[in-house]
Protein backbone atom coordinates (compact mmCIF):
# COMPACT_ATOMS: atom_id res chain seq x y z
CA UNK A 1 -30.57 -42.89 -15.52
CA UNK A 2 -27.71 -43.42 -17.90
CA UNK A 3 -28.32 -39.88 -19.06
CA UNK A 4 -28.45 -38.53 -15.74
CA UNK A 5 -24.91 -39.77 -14.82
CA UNK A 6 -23.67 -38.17 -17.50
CA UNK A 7 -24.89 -34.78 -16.94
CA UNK A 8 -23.63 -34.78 -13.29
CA UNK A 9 -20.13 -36.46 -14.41
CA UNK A 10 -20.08 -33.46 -17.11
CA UNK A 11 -21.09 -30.84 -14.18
CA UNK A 12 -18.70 -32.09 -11.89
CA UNK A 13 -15.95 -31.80 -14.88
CA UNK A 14 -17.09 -28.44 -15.72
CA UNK A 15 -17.07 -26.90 -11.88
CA UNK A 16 -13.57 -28.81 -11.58
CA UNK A 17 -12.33 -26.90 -14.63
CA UNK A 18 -13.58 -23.60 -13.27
CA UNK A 19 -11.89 -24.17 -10.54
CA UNK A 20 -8.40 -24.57 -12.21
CA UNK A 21 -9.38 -21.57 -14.55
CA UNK A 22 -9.64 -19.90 -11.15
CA UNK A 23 -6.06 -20.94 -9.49
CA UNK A 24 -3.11 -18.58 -10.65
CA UNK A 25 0.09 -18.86 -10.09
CA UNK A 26 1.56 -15.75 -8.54
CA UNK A 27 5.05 -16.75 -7.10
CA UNK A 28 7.19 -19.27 -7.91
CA UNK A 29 10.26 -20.12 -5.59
CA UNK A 30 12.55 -23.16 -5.92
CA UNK A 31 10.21 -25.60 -5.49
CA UNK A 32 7.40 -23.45 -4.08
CA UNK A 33 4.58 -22.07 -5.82
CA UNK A 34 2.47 -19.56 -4.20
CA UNK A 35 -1.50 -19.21 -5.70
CA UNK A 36 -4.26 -16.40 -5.56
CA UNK A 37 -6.09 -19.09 -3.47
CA UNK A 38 -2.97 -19.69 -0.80
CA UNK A 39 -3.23 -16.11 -0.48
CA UNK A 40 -6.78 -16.26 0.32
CA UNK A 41 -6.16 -19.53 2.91
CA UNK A 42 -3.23 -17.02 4.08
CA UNK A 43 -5.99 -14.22 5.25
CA UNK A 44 -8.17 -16.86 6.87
CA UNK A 45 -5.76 -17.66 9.07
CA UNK A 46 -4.51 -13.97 10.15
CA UNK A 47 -7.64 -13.08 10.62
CA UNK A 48 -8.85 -16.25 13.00
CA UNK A 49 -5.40 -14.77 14.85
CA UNK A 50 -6.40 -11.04 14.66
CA UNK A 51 -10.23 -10.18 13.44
CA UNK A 52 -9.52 -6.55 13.75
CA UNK A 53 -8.08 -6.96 10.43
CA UNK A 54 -11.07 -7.19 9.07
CA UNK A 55 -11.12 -3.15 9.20
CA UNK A 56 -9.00 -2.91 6.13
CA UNK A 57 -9.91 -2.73 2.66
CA UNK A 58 -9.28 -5.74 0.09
CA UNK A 59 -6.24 -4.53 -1.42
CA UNK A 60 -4.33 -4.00 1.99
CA UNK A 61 -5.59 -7.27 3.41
CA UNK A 62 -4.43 -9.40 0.09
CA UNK A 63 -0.94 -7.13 0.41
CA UNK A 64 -0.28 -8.72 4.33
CA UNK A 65 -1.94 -12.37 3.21
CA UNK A 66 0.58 -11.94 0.26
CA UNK A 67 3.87 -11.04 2.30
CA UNK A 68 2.67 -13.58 4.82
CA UNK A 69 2.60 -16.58 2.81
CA UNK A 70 5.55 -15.60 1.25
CA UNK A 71 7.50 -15.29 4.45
CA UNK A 72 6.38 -18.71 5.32
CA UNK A 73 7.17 -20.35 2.02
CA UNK A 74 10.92 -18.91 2.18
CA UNK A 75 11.31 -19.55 6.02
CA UNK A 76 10.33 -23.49 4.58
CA UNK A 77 12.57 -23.74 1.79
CA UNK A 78 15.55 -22.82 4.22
CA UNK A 79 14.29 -25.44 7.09
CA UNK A 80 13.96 -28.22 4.02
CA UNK A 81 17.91 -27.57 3.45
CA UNK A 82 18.88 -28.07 7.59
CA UNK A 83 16.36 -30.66 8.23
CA UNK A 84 15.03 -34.15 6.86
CA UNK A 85 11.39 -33.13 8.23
CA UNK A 86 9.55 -30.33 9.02
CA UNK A 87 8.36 -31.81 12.57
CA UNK A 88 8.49 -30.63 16.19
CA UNK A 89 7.92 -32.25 19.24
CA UNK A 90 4.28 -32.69 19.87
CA UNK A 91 5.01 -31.89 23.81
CA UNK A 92 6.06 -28.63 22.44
CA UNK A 93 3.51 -28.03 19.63
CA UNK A 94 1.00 -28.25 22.43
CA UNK A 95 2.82 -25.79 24.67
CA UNK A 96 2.21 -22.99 21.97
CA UNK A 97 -1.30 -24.02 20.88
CA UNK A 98 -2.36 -23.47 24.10
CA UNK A 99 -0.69 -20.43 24.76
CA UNK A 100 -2.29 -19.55 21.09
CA UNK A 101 -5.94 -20.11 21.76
CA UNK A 102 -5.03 -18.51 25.52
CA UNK A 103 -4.53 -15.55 23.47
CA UNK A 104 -7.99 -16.02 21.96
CA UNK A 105 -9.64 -15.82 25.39
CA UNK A 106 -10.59 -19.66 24.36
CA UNK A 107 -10.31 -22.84 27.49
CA UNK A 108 -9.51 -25.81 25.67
CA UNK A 109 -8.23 -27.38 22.06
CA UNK A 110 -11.57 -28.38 21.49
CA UNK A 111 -13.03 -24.52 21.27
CA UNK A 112 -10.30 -23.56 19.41
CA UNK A 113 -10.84 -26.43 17.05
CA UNK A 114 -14.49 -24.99 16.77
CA UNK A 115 -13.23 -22.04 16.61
CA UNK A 116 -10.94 -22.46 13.64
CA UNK A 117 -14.04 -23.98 11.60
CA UNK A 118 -15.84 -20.45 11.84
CA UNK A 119 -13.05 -19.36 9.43
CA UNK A 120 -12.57 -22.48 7.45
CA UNK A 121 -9.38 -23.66 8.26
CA UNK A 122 -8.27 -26.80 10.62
CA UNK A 123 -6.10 -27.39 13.88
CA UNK A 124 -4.00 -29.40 10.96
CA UNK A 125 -3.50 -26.08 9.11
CA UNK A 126 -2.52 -24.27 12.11
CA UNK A 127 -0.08 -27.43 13.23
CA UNK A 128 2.09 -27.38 10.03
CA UNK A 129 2.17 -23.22 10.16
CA UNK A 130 3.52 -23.64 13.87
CA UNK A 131 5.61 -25.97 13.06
CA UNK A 132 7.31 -23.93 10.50
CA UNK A 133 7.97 -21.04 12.61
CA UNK A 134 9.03 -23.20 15.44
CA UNK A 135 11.17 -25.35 13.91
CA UNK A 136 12.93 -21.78 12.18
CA UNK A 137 13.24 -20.69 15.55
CA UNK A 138 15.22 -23.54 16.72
CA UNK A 139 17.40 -22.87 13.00
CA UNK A 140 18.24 -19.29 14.65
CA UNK A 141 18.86 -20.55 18.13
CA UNK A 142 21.42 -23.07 16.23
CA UNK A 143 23.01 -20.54 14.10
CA UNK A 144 23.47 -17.75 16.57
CA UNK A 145 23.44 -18.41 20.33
CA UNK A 146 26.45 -18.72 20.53
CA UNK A 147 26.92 -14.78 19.28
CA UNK A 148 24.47 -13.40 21.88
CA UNK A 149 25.89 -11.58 24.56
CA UNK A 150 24.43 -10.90 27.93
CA UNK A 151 25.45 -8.62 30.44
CA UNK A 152 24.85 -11.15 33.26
CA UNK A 153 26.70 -8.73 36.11
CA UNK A 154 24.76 -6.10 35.30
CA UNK A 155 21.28 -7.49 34.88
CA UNK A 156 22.26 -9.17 39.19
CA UNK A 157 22.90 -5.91 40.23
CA UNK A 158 19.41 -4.56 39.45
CA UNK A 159 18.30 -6.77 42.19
CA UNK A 160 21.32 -6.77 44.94
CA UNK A 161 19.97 -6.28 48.68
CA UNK A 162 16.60 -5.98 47.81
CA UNK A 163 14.12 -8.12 49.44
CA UNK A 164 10.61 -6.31 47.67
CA UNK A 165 10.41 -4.32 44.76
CA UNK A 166 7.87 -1.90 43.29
CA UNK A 167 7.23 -3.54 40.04
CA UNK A 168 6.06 -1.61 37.06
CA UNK A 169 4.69 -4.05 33.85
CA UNK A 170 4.44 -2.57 30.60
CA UNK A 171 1.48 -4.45 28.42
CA UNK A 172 3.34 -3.48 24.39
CA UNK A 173 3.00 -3.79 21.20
CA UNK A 174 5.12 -3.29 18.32
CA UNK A 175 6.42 -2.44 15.07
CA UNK A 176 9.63 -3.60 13.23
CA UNK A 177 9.99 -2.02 10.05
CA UNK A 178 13.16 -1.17 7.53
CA UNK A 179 14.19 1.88 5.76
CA UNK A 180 17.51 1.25 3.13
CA UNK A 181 18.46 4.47 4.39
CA UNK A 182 18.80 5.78 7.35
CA UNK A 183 17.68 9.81 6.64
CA UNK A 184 14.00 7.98 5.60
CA UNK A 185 13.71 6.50 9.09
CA UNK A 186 11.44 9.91 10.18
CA UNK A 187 9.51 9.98 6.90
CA UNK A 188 8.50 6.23 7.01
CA UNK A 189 7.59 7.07 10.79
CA UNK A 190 5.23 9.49 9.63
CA UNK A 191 4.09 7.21 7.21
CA UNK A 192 2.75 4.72 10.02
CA UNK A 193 1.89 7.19 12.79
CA UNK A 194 -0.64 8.66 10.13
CA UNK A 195 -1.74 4.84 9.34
CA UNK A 196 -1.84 4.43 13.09
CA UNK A 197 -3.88 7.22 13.52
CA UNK A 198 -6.56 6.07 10.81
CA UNK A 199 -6.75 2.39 11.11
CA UNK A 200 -5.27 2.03 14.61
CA UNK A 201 -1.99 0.23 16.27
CA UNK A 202 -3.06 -3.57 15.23
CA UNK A 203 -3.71 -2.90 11.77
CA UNK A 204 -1.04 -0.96 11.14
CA UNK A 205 1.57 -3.55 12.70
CA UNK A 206 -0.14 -6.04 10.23
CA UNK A 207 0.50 -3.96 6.94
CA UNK A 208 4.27 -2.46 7.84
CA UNK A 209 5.97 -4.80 10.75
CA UNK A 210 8.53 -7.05 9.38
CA UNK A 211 7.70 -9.13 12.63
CA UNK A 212 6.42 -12.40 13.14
CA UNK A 213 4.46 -10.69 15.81
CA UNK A 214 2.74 -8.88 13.26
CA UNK A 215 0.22 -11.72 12.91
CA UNK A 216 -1.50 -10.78 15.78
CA UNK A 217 -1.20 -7.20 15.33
CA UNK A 218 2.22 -6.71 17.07
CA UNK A 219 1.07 -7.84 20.80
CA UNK A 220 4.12 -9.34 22.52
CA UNK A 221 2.10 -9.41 25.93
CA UNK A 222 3.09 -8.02 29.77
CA UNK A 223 6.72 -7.04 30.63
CA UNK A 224 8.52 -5.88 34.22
CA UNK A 225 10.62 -3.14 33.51
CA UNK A 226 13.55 -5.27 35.09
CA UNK A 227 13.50 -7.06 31.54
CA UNK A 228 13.64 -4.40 29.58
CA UNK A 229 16.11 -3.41 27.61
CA UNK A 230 17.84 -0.08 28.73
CA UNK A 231 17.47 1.64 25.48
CA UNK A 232 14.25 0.45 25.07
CA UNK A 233 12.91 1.68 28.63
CA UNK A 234 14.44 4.86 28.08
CA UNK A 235 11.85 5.21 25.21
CA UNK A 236 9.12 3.72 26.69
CA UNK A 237 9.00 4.96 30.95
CA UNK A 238 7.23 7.86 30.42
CA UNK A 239 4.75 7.12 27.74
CA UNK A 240 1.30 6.71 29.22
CA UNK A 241 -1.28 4.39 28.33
CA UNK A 242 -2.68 4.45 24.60
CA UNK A 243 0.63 6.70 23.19
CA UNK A 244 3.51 5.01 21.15
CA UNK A 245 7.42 5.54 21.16
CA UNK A 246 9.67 7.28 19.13
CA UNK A 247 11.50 5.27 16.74
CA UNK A 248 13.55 3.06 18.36
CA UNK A 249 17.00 1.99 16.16
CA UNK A 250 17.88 -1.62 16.59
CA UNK A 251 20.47 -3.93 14.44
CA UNK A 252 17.79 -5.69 13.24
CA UNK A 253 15.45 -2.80 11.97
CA UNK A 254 13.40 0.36 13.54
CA UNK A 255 11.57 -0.20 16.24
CA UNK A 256 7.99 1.25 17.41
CA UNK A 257 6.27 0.33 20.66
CA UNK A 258 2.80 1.25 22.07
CA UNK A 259 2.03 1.02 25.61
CA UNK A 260 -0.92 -0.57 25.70
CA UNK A 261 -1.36 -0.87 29.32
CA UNK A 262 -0.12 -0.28 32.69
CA UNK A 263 -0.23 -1.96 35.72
CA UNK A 264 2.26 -1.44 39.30
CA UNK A 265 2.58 -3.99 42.05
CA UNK A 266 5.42 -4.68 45.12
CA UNK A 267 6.75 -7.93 45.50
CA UNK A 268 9.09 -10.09 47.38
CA UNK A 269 11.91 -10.60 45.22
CA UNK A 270 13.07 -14.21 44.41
CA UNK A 271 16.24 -12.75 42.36
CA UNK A 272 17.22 -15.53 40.62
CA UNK A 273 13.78 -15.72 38.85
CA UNK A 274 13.63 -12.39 38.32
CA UNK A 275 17.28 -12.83 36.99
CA UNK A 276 16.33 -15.97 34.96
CA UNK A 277 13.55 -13.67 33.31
CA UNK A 278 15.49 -10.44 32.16
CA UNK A 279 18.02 -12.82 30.86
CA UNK A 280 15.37 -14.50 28.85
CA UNK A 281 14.15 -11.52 27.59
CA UNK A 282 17.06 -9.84 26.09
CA UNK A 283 18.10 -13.16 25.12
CA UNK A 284 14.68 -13.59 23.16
CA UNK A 285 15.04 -10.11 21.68
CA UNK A 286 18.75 -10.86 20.44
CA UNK A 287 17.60 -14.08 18.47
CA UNK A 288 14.45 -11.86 17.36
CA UNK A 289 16.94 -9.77 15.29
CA UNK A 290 19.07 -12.71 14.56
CA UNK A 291 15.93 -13.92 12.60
CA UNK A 292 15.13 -10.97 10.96
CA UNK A 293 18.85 -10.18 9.96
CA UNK A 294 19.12 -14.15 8.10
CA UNK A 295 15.70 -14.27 6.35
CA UNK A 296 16.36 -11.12 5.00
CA UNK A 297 19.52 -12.46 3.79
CA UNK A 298 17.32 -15.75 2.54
CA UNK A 299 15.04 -13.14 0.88
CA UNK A 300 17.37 -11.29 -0.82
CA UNK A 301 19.51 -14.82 -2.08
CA UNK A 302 16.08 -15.81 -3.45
CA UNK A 303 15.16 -12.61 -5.67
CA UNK A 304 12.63 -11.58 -3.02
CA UNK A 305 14.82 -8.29 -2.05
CA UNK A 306 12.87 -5.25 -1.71
């Protein structure tokens, strides 16, 4: 018996060793290490957000997973400077869940829970990634609100004396990358219009957007055309279904959209929703490149610059 005990103490010493022979260390950041098995844990979790990117081969996927973590580690080592905790309200943590596992065609926290397990990783994980990217939202809100500027007369005016309006929602997708100089902007385009081509829209988002809505392959859901950006309707009204925009130049990086789908409907107008909405929107997108503009400063502060 005696002997017995010893073998499986001197097994479970010997896997456990392995396993540390295994773990490498392949970033180090203040305080942060980053391992060939977070990377792996990274991928589980893109891909329980987005199994199409399970079409790529191993090198690309580890490349995203990589960037990924990365971008999460940095994001936390700037929050652990503003903040005591990492911690959000749980009123508001359970806002976004749902509208996560929504996204998943999923009913309940419970399926989603389930459905986490399939790909090994727990409603915990998912809490403390959330958490991070809401709480660095609330960091950029902070910072730069008070910068964003809204044409408030002009966005009323789209809706003056109208009682019903023929609606047109765009369904889009996109792509945010960076070129350091400008005269590469239609090479790089190339560049992911032939990746596009090959692997599709989703994919590609996943390997060359700078985005956080390149975790779920650049989907940023239905839009009226009332909330649109000028510049970025002007790009987008007559694409049809399935085709994707020119590059798009924004202060935050280039821009690429797909028009996923189309749909038209007439309403009766309640303006000051419809107000309340484009004002949200080009609001959202202003603190979108807000974000971008101050982790890439982050980035860059920490080594990480490209």
């Amino acid at each position: 018996m005696k002997i017995l005990i010893i073998i499986l103490l001197l097994t479970g010493f010997i896997v456990n060793k392995a396993q540390t022979i295994e773990t490498k260390i392949i970033h180090y950041i203040q305080g942060e290490i980053i391992t060939n098995i977070d990377i792996k844990n990274e991928f589980k979790y893109l891909l329980a957000l987005n199994d199409q990117l399970r079409e790529l081969n191993k090198e690309q996927i580890l490349k995203i997973s990589e960037e990924s973590i990365i971008r999460e580690k940095i994001k936390k080592i700037e929050l652990s400077k503003q903040f005591e905790e990492i911690k959000i309200n749980n009123d508001y943590l359970k806002e976004y869940l749902k509208n996560l596992y929504s996204k998943l065609n999923l009913n309940s926290l419970n399926e989603f829970e389930q459905y986490l397990k399939n790909y090994g990783i727990t409603l915990n994980d998912i809490e403390k990634k959330i958490s991070i990217e809401l709480l660095w939202n609330e960091l950029i809100i902070q910072k730069y609100n008070n910068q964003i500027k809204i044409d408030r007369k002009k966005i009323k005016k789209k809706f003056q004396n109208k009682k019903t309006l023929k609606l047109k929602e765009y369904q889009l997708s996109e792509i945010i990358f960076n070129v350091k100089n400008k005269n590469f902007i239609k090479e790089k385009y190339i560049e992911i219009t032939k990746s596009i081509n090959e692997i599709g829209f989703e994919n590609s988002a996943s390997i060359f957007s700078i985005s956080d809505s390149a975790k779920i392959g650049g989907d940023i859901g239905w839009i009226n055309e009332n909330s649109i950006n000028i510049k970025i309707k002007k790009n987008i009204s007559d694409l049809e279904i399935g085709k994707i925009s020119e590059p798009i130049i924004l202060p935050n990086g280039i821009m690429i959209l797909k028009v996923m789908n189309i749909r038209n409907s007439q309403m009766k107008i309640d303006m000051e929703a419809e107000y309340n909405k484009a004002a949200n929107f080009e609001r959202n997108r202003q603190l979108n490149q807000f974000s971008l503009i101050y982790y890439n400063k982050i980035k860059k502060n920490l080594g990480f610059d490209e």
